[in-house]
Protein backbone atom coordinates (compact mmCIF):
# COMPACT_ATOMS: atom_id res chain seq x y z
CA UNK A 1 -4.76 27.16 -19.45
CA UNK A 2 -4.90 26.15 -15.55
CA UNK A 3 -1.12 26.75 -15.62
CA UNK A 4 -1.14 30.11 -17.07
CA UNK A 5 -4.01 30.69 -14.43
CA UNK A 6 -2.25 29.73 -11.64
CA UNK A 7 1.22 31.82 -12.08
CA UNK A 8 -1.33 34.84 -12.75
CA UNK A 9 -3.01 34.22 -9.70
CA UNK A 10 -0.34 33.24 -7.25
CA UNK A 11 1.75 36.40 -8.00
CA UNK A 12 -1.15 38.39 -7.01
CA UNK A 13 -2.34 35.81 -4.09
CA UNK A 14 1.65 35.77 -2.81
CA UNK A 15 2.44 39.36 -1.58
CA UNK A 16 2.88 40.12 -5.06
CA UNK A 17 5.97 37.70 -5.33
CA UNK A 18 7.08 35.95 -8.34
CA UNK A 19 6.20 32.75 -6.80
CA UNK A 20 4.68 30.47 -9.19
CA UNK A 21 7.22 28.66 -11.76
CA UNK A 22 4.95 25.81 -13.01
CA UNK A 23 5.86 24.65 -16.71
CA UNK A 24 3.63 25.78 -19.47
CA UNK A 25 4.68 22.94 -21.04
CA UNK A 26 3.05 19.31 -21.63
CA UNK A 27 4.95 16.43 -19.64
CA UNK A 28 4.17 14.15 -22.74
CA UNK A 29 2.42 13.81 -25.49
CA UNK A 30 -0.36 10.99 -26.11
CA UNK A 31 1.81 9.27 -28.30
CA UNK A 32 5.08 9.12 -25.74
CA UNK A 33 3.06 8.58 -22.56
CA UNK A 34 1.51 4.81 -23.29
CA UNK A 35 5.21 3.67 -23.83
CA UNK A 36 6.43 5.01 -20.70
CA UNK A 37 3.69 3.98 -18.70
CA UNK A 38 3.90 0.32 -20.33
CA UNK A 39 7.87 0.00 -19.07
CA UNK A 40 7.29 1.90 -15.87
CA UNK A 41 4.05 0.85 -14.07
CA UNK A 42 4.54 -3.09 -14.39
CA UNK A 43 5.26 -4.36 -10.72
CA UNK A 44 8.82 -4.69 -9.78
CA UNK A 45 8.10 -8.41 -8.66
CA UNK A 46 5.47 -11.23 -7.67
CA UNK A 47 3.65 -9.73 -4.61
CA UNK A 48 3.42 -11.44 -1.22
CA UNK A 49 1.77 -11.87 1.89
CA UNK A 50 1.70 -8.90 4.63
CA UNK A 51 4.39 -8.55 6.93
CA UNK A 52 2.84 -7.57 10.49
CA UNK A 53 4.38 -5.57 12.73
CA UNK A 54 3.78 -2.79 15.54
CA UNK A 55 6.11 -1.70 18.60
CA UNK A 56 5.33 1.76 19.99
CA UNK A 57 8.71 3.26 19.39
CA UNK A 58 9.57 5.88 17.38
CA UNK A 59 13.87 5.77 16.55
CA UNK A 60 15.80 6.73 13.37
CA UNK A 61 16.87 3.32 11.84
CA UNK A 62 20.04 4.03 10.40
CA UNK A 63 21.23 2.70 13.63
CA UNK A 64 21.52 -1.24 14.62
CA UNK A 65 21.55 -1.47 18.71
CA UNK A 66 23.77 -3.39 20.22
CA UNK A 67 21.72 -4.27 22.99
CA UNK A 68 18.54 -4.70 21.10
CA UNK A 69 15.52 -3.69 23.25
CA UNK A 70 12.96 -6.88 23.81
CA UNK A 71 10.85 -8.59 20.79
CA UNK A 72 9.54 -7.16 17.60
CA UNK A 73 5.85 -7.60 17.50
CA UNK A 74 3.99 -8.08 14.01
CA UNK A 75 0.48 -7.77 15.54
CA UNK A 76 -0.98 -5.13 12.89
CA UNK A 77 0.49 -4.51 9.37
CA UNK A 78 3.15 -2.93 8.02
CA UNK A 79 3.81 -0.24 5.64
CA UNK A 80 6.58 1.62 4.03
CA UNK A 81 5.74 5.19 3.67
CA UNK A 82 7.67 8.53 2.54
CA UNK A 83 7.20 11.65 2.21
CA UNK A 84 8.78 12.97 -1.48
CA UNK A 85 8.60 16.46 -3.20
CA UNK A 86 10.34 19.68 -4.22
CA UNK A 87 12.69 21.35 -1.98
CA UNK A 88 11.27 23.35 0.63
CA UNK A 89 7.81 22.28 0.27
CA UNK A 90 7.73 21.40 4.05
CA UNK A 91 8.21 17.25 4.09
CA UNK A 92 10.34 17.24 7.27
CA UNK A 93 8.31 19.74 8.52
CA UNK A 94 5.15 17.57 7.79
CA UNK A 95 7.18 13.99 9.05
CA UNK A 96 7.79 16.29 12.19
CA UNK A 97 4.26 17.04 12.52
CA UNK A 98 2.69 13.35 11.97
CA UNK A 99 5.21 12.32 14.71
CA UNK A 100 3.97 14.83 17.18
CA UNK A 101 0.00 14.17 15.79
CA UNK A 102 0.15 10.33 16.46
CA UNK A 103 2.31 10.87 19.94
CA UNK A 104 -0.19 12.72 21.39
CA UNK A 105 -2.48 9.95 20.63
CA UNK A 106 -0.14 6.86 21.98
CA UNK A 107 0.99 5.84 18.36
CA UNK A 108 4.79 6.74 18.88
CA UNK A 109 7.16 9.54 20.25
CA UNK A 110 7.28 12.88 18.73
CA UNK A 111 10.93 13.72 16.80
CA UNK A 112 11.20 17.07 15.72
CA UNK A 113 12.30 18.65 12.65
CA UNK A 114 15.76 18.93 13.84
CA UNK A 115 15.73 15.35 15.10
CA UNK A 116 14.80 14.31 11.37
CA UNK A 117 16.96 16.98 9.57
CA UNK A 118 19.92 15.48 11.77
CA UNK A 119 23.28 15.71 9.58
CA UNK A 120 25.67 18.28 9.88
CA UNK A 121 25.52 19.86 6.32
CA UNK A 122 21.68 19.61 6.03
CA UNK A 123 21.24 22.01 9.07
CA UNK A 124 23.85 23.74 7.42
CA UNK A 125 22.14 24.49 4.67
CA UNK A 126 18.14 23.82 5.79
CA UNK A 127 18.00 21.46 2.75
CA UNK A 128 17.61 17.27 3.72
CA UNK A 129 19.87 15.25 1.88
CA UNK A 130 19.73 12.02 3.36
CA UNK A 131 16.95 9.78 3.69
CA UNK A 132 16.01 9.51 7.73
CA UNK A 133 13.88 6.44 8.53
CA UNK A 134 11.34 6.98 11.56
CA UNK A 135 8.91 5.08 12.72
CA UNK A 136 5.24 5.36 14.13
CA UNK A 137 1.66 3.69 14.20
CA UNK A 138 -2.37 4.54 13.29
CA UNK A 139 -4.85 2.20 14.98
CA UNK A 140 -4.90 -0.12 11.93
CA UNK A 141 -0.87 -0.05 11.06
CA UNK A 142 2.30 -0.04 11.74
CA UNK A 143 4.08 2.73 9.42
CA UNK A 144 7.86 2.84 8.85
CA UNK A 145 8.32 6.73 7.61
CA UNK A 146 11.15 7.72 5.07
CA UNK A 147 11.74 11.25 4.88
CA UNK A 148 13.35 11.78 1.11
CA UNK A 149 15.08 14.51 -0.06
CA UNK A 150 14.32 17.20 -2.80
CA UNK A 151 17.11 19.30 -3.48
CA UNK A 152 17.50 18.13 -7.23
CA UNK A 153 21.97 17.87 -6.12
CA UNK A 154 20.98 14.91 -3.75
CA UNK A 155 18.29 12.69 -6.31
CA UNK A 156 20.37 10.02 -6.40
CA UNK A 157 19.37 9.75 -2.67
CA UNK A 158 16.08 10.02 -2.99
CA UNK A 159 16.07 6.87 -5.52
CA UNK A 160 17.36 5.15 -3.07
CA UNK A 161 14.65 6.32 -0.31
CA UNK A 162 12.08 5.52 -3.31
CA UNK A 163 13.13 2.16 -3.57
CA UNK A 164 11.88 1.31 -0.40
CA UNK A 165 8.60 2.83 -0.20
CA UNK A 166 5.64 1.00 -0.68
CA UNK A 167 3.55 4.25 -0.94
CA UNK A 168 4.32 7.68 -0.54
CA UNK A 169 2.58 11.16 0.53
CA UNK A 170 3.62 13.93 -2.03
CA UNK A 171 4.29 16.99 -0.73
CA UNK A 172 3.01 20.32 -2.41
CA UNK A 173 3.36 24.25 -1.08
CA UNK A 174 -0.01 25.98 -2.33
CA UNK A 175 2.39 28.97 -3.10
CA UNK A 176 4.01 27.39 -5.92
CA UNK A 177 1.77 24.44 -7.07
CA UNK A 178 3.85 21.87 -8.83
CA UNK A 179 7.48 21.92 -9.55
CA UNK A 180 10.25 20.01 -11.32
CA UNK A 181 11.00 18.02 -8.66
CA UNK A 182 7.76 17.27 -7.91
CA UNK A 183 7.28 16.04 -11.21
CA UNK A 184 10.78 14.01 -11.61
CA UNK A 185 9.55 12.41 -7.76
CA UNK A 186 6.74 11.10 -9.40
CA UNK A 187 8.40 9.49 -12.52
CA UNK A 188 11.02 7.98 -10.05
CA UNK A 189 8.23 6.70 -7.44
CA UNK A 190 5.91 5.40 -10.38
CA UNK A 191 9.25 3.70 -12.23
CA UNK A 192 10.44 1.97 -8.53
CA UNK A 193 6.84 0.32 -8.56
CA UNK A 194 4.59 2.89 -6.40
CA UNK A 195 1.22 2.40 -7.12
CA UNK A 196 -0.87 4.72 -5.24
CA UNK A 197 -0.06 7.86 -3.46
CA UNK A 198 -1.55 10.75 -0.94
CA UNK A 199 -1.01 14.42 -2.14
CA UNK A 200 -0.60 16.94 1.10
CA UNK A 201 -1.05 20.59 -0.42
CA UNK A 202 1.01 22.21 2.20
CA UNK A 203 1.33 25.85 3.48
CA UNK A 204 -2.37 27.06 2.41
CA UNK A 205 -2.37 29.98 5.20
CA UNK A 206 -0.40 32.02 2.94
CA UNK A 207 -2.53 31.83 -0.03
CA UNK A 208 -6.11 33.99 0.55
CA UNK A 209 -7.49 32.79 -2.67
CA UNK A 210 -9.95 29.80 -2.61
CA UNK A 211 -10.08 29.77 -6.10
CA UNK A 212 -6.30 29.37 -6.04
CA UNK A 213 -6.06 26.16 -3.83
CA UNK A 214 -8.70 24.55 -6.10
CA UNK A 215 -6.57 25.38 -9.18
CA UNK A 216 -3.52 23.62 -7.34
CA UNK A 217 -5.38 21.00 -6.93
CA UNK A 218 -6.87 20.41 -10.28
CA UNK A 219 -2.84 20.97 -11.82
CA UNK A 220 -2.30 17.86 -9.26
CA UNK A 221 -4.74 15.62 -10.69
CA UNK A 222 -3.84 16.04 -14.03
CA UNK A 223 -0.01 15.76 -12.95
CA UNK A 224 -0.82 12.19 -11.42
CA UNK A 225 -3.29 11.23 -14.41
CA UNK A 226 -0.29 11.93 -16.50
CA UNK A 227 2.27 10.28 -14.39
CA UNK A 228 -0.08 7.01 -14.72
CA UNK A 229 -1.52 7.36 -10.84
CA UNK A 230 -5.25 7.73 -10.32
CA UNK A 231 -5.64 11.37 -10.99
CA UNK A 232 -9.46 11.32 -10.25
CA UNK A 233 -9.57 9.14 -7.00
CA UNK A 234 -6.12 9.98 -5.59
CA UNK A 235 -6.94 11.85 -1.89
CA UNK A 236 -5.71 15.07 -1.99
CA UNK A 237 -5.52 16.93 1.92
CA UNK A 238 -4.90 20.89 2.24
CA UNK A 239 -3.64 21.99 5.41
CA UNK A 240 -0.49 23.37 6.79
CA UNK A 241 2.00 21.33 8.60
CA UNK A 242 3.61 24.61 10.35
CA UNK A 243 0.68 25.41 12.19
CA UNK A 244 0.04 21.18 13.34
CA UNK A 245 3.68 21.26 14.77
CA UNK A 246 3.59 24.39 16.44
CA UNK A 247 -0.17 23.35 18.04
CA UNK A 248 -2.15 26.15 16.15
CA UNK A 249 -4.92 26.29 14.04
CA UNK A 250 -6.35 23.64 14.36
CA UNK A 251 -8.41 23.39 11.53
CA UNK A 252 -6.18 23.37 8.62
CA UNK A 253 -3.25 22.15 11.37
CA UNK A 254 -3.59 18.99 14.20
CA UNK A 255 -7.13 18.24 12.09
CA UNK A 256 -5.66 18.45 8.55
CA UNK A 257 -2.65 15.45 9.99
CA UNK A 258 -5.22 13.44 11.30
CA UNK A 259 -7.37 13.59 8.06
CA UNK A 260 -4.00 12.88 5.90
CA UNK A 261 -3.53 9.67 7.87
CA UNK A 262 -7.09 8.73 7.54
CA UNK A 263 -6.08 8.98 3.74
CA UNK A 264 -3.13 6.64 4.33
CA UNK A 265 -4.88 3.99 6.12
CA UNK A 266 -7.50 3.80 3.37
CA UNK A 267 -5.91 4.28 -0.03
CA UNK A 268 -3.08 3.04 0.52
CA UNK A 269 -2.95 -0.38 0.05
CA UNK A 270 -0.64 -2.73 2.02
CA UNK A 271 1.11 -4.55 -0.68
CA UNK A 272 1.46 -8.66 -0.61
CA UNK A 273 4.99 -9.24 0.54
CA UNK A 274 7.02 -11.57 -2.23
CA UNK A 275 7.92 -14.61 0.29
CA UNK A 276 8.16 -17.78 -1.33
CA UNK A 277 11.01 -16.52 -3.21
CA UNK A 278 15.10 -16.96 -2.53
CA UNK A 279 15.91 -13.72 0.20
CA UNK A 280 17.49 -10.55 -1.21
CA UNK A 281 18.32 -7.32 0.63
CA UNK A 282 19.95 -4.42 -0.79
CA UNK A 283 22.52 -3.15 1.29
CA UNK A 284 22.05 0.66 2.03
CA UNK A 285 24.75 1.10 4.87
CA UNK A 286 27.34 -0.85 6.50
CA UNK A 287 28.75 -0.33 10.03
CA UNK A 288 30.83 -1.74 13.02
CA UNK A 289 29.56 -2.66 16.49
CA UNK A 290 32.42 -3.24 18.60
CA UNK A 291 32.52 -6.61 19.95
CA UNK A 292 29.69 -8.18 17.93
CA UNK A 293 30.52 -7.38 14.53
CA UNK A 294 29.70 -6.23 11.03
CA UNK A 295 26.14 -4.51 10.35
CA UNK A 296 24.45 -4.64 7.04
CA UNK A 297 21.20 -2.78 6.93
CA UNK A 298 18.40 -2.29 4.27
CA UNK A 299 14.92 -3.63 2.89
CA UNK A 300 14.31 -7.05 1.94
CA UNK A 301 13.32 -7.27 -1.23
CA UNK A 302 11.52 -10.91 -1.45
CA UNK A 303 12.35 -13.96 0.29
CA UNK A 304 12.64 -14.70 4.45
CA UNK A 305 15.90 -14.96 6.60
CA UNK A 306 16.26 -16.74 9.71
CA UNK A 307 19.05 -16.24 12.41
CA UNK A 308 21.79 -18.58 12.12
CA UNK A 309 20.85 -19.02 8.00
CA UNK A 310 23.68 -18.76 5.40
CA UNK A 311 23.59 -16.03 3.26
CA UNK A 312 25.94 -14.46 0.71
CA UNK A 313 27.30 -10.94 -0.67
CA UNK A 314 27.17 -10.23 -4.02
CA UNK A 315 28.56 -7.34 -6.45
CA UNK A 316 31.55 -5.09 -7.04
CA UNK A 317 33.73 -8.04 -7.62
CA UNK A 318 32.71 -9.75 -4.16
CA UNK A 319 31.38 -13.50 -3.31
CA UNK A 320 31.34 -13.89 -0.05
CA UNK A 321 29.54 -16.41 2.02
CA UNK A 322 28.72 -15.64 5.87
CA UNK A 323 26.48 -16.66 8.52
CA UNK A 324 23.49 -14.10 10.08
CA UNK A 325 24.20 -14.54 13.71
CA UNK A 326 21.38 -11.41 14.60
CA UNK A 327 18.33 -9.36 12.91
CA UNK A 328 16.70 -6.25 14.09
CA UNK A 329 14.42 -4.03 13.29
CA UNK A 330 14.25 -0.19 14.92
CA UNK A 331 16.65 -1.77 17.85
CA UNK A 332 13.92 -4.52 18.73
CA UNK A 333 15.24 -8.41 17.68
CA UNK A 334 13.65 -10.32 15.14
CA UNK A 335 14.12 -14.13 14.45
CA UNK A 336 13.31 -13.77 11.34
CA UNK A 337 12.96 -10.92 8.43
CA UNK A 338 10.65 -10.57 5.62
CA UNK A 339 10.14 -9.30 2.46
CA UNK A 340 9.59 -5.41 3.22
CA UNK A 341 11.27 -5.24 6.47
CA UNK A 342 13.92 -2.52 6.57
CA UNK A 343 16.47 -4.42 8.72
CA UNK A 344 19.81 -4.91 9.85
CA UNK A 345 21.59 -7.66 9.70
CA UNK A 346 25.12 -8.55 11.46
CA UNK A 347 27.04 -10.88 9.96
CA UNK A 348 29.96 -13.71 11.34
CA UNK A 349 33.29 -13.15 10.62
CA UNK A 350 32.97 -10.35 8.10
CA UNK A 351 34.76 -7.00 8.27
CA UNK A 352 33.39 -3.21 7.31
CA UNK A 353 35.86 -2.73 4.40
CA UNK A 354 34.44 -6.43 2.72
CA UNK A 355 30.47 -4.94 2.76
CA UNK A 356 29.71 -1.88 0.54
CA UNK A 357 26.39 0.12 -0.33
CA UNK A 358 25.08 -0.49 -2.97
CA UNK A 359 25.85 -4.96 -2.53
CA UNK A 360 23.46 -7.31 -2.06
CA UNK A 361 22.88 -9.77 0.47
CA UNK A 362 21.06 -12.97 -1.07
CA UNK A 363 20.49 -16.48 -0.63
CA UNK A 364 23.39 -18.02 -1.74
CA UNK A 365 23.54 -19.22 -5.35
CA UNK A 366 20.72 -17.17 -6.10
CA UNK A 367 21.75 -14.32 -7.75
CA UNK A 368 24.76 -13.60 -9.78
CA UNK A 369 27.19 -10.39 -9.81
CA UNK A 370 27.15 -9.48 -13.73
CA UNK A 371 29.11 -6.67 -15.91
CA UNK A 372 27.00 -6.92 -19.11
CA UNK A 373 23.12 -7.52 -19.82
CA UNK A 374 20.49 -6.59 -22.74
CA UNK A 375 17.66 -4.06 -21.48
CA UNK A 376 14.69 -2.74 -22.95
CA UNK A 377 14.87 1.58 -22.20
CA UNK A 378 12.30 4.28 -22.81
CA UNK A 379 14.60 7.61 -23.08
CA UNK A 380 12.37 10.77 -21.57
CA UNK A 381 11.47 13.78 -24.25
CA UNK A 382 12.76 17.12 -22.67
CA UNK A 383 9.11 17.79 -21.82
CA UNK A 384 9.42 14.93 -19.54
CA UNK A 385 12.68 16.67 -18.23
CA UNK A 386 15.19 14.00 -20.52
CA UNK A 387 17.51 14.82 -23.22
CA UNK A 388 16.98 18.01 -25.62
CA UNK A 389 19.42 15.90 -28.27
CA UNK A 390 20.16 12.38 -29.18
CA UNK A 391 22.55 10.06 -28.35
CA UNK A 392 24.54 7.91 -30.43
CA UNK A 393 26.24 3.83 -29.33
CA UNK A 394 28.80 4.30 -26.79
CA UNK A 395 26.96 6.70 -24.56
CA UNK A 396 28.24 6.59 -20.77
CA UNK A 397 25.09 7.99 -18.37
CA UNK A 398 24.83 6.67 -14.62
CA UNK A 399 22.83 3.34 -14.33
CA UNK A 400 20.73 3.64 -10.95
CA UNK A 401 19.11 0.26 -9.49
CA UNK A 402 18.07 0.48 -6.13
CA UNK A 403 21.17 1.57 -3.71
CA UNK A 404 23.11 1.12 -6.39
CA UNK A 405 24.99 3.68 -9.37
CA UNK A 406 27.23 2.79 -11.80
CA UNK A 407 28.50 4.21 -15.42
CA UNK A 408 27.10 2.45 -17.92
CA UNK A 409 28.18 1.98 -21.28
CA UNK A 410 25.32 1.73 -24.19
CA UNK A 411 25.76 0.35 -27.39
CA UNK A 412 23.55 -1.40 -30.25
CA UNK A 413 22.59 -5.25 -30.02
CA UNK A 414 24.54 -7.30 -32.47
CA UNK A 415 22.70 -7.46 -36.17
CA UNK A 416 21.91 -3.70 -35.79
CA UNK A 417 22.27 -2.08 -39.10
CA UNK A 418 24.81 0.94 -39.22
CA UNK A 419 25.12 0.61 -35.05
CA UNK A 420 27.88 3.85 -35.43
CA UNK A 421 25.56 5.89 -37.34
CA UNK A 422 22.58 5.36 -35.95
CA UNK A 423 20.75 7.89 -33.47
CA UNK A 424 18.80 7.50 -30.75
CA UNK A 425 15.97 9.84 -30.14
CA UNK A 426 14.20 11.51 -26.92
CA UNK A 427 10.93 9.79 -26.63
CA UNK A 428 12.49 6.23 -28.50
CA UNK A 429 12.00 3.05 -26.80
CA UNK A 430 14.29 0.66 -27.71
CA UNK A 431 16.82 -2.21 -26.92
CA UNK A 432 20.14 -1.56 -26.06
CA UNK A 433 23.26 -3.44 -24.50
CA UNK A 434 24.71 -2.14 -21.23
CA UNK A 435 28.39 -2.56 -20.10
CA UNK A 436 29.12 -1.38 -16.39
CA UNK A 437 32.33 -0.53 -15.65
CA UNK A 438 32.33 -2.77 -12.60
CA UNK A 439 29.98 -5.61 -12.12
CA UNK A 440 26.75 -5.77 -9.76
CA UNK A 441 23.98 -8.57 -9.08
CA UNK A 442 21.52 -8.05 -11.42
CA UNK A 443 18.89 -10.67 -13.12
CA UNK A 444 16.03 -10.45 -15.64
CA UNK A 445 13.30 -7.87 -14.62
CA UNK A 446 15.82 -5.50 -12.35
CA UNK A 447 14.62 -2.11 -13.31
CA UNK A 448 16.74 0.91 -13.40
CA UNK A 449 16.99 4.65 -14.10
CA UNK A 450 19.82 6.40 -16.37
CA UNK A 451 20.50 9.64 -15.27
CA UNK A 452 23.18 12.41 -16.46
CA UNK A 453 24.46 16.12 -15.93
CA UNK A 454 21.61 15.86 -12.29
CA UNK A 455 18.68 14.88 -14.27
CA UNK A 456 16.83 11.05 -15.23
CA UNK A 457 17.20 10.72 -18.77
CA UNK A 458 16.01 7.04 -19.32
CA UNK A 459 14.54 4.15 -17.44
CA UNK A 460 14.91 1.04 -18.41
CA UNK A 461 14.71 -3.25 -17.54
CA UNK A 462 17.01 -5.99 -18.00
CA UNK A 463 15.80 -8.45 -20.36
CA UNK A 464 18.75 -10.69 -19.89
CA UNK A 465 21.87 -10.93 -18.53
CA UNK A 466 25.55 -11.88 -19.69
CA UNK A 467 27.73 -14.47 -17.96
């Protein structure tokens, strides 16, 4: 009924344009929902201790300086936050705008949208397709900012943005309430272990209608309820982050920013970092500095590193063991990284064509690089935005854990009667063995997404894996 109420209203609100596309349709029924919220909301891993952290810079840290400027402090905590929603619901324009909000206040340096939206082919096209990492601070934290995409082509990048968040701020135009992106973000954030959330209703200076705004935000609450988030409690901020970069109106603009970062600093809860455990880091990029050596960069998953430590790579058919001669984090030196820093790493000896995305770097011995495992997956009704059909053994989709994808090959466990007739069915959870056509470092309790034809199908976690 509140859908149907809000794509009446919005045409009308909207200069008459056929803005509102919200589903009619339930994302899942009561009997679908406890099963996906059982395999997706456990926490990725044991939880661990704060890392602290606060410089006053503000630099995109897909870069690893080669002359790294001074110390990296860890004098207030830290916290990996992102902005995620559909396309063109203003999140660069909003990342833009808490940049220049917190500048003007000595928590960083304002980058503009065109600093953030920074590749070739996204200006190109006005759409972000790469996740850019910024950085700034509130008085209480330290806040490393991941802008992901939403253009439903460039997912697979936003999965890997999601993995690294340890909340987010969902991004929502009041024109066209929620959207299938907005609801596919929020099954990918809740299923890489985000607990809580902000929701920024952007863009309410074009919509007249109070009554409108308030049925936005009741479609919201429900969407999170349903999505396993606190619907109820969740903070939900209007405002418009147009008028906070451009230094108008303040009063749904500058005023609005500060309020959503209030938000932040409250709700969202700084998560115990996972240190007594062996170090892991995905590896997101890989890059040369001339005359020092090989870069790794990505977020530590559990575990500490110190310089001079041994680690190894693991995955796509590598084993390599290497020193870390040097860490830093957004071009300030650390001697040591933590679970939840986003860091890079340079390594002795090793070249750029050894290192690829999608590897991990580990404590050696720790993990192993594996082709076959048993999972348990929950395959998403078409409500959910899954499969309309079922699939039979031998289905290929893309397995996505962290930075990496790889096709994956499902079949039936052994003892399964009639494994070549038997179907499996949208909304079925159920135990399946996975062969990957090339091997990566996985272990008991990696979670993953299957995707296929540019839409999450399944999600899924290892149970065990195969020497």
């Amino acid at each position: 009924m509140i859908r149907t109420r809000i794509q009446t209203g919005l045409q009308a609100a909207v200069r008459g344009a056929e803005v509102s596309r919200v589903s009619a349709r339930p994302l899942a029924g009561p009997s679908t929902m406890p099963l996906l919220r059982t395999l997706i909301t456990k926490p990725l891993a044991r939880a661990p201790r704060a890392a602290m952290l606060a410089p006053r810079m503000f630099q995109a840290t897909r870069t690893y300086a080669a002359d790294a400027g001074g110390k990296f402090s860890r004098s207030k905590p830290h916290f990996n936050i992102g902005t995620i929603g559909h396309v063109d619901h203003g999140k660069t324009t909003l990342t833009a705008a808490i940049t220049k909000h917190l500048a003007e206040q000595g928590g960083g340096k304002f980058m503009d949208y065109s600093q953030i939206d920074k590749a070739p082919e996204e200006k190109a096209r006005g759409i972000t397709i790469s996740t850019a990492h910024v950085e700034y601070e509130t008085p209480t934290r330290h806040y490393a900012h991941i802008d992901c995409p939403g253009h439903a082509d460039y997912i697979k990048n936003m999965i890997t943005g999601a993995a690294q968040l340890d909340g987010a701020i969902i991004v929502v135009s009041a024109t066209d309430g929620q959207m299938p992106q907005t609801r596919e973000h929020l099954l990918l954030a809740r299923q890489v272990g985000i607990k809580k959330l902000v929701v920024f209703i952007n863009k309410v200076d074009q919509v007249d209608d109070p009554e409108m705004l308030e049925l936005v935000e009741m479609e919201m609450r429900e969407l999170l309820s349903q999505y396993g988030f606190d619907g109820e409690g969740t903070p939900i901020v209007m405002g418009t982050a147009l008028a906070a970069l451009e230094g108008r109106d303040p009063e749904r603009g500058a005023k609005k920013i500060q309020e959503l970062m209030d938000a932040a600093d409250t709700w969202l809860d700084v998560p115990a970092r996972d240190l007594d455990k062996p170090f892991l880091m995905y590896v997101e990029d890989v890059f040369s500095i001339s005359g020092r050596g090989t870069v790794c960069t990505g977020k530590v998953e559990r575990g500490t590193i110190t310089k001079g430590a041994e680690v190894e790579i693991v995955g796509m058919g590598a084993s390599i063991k290497t020193t870390l001669t040097g860490i830093e984090m957004f071009h300030k030196e650390l001697e040591r990284g933590e679970a939840g820093d986003n860091m890079g790493a340079l390594l002795r000896g090793i070249k750029r064509e050894q290192v690829r995305r999608g590897q991990v770097l580990v404590a050696p011995g720790s993990i192993k690089s594996v082709k076959k495992f048993k999972a348990q997956i929950y395959v998403l009704t078409k409500e959910e935005g899954g499969r309309y059909t079922p699939f039979m053994s031998n289905y290929r989709p893309q397995l996505f854990i962290r930075t990496t994808d790889v096709t994956v090959s499902l079949t039936f466990p052994e003892g399964t009667e009639n494994p070549h007739e038997k179907l499996v069915m949208p909304g079925d959870n159920i135990e399946m063995i996975g062969d990957l056509v090339h091997d990566i470092a996985l272990e008991a309790g990696s979670r993953f997404t299957l995707r296929e034809g540019g839409k999450t199908i399944g999600t899924g976690i290892v149970s065990e894996v195969y020497e």
